[in-house]
Protein backbone atom coordinates (compact mmCIF):
# COMPACT_ATOMS: atom_id res chain seq x y z
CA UNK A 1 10.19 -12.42 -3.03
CA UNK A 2 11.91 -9.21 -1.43
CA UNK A 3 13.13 -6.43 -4.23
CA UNK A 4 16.18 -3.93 -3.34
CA UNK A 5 17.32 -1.24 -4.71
CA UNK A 6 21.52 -0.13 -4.59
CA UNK A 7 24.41 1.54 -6.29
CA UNK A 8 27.08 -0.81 -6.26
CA UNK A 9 30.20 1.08 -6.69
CA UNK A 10 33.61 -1.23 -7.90
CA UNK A 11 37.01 -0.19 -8.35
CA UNK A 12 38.59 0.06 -11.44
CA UNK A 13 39.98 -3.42 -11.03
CA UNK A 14 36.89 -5.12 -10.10
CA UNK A 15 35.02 -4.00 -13.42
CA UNK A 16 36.71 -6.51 -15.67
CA UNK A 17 35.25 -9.26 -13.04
CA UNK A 18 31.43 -11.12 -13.81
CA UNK A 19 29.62 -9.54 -10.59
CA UNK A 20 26.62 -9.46 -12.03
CA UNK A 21 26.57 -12.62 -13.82
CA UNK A 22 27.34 -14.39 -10.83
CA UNK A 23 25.02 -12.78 -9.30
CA UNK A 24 22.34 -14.39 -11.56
CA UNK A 25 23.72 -18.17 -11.80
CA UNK A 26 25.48 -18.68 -8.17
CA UNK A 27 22.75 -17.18 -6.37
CA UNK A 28 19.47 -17.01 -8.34
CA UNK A 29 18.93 -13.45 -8.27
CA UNK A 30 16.99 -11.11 -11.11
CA UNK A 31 18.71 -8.13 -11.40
CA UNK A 32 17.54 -5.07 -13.17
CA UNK A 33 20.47 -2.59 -14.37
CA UNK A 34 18.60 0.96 -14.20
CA UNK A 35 21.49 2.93 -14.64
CA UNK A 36 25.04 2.63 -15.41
CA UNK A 37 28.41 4.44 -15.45
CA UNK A 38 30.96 2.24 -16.02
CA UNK A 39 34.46 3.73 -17.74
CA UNK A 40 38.14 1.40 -18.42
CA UNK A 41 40.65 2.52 -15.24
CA UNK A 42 37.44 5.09 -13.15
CA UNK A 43 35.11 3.95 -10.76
CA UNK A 44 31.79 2.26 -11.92
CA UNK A 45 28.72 2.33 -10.47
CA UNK A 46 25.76 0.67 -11.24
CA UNK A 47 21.99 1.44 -10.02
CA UNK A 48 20.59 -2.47 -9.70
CA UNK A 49 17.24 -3.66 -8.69
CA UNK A 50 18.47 -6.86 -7.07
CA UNK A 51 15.12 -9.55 -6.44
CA UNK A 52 15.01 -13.02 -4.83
CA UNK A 53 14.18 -14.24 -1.42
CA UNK A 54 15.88 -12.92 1.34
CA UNK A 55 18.47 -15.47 2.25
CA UNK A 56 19.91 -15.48 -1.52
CA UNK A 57 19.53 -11.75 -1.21
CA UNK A 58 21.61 -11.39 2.06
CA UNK A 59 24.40 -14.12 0.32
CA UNK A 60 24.59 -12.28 -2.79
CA UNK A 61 25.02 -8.75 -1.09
CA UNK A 62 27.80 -10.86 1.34
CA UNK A 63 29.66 -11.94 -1.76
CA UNK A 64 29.50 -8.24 -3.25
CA UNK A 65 31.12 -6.89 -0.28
CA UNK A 66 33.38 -9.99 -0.42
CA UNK A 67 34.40 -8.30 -3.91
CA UNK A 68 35.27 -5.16 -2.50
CA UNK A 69 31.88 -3.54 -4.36
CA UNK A 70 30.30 -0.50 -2.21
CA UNK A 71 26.66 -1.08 -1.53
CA UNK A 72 25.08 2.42 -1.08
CA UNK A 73 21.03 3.42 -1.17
CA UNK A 74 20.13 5.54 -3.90
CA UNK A 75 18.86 8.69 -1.47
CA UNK A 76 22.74 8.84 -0.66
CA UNK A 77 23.03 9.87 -4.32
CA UNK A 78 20.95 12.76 -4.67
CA UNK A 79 19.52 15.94 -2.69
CA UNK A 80 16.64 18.36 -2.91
CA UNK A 81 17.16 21.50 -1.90
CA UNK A 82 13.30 22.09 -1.20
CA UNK A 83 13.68 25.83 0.16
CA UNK A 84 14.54 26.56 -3.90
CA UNK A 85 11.54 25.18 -5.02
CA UNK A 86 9.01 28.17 -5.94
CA UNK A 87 6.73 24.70 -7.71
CA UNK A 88 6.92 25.30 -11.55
CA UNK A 89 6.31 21.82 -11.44
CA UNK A 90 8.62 21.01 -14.55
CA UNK A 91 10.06 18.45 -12.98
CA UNK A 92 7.51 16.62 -12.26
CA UNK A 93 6.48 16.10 -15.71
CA UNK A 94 9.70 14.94 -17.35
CA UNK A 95 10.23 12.23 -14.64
CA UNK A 96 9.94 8.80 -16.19
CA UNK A 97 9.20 6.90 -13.16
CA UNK A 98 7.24 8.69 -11.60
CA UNK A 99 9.35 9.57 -8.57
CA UNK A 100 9.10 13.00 -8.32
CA UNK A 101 6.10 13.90 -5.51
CA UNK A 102 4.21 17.14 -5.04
CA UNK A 103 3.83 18.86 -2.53
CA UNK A 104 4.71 16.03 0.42
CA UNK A 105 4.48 17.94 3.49
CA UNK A 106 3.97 22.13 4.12
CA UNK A 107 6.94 22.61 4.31
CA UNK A 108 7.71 20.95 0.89
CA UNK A 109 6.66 21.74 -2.41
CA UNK A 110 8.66 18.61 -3.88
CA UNK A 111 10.01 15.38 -3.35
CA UNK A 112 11.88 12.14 -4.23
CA UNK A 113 10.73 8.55 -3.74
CA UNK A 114 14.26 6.98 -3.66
CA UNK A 115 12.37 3.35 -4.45
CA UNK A 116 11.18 4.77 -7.72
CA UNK A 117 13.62 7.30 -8.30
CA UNK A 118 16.69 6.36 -11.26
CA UNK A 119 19.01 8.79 -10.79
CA UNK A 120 18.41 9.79 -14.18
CA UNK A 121 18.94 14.16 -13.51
CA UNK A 122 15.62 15.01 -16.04
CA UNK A 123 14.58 17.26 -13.50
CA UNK A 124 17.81 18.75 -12.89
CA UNK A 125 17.64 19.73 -17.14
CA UNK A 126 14.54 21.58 -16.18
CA UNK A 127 14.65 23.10 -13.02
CA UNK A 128 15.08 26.41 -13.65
CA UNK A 129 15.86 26.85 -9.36
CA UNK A 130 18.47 24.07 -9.50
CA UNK A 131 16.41 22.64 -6.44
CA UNK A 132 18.36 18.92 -7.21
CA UNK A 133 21.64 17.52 -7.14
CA UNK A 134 22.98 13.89 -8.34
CA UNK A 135 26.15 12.50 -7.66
CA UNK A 136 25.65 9.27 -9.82
């Protein structure tokens, strides 16, 4: 079983349509919603954990774009501006997933792991450097 992670993106037509529901009984996928914007006549987006085996995978992410749905990765959703970071380390401890690393490399003091991250902005609350930025 293969798991991905995406923002789908729809128009504001496409919202009123059973994606994700079709997702789940034509092509026996589990999906996880993590996150979800989703507003009558705007954009939606939603941050899905899509899991199944890799041919039902590759037809379900066909019909999406079929659909007219955006498939995006979540790193295209947020940056770190890692020359801000002076480590108060704030951020690291409001994270509910865990996705927040520490010091990843010298010339980092702080990182994202897009598979764990959930766009979710706690750290942005609490950095007092504003070393992150979400676009979700």
């Amino acid at each position: 079983m293969r798991t991905e992670r995406l923002v789908l993106s729809f128009s504001p037509e496409s919202i009123r349509k059973p994606v994700t529901y079709l997702l789940v009984s034509n092509y026996k996928l589990r999906l996880n919603i993590l996150r979800a914007k989703v507003k009558p006549g705007e954009e939606g987006r939603l941050l899905l954990e899509i899991s199944g085996d890799e041919e039902r995978i590759r037809e379900g992410l066909d019909y999406l774009a079929s659909m007219g749905v955006r498939m995006e990765p979540v790193e295209r959703f947020f940056t770190v501006n890692h020359a801000r970071c002076v480590g108060t380390k704030e951020c690291f401890k409001v994270c509910p997933t865990n996705a927040i690393i520490l010091e990843p490399s010298p010339d980092k003091k702080v990182d994202i792991l897009p598979e764990e991250c959930i766009l979710c902005e706690k750290c942005v609350d609490v950095c007092p450097q504003q070393v992150f930025n979400f676009s979700f």
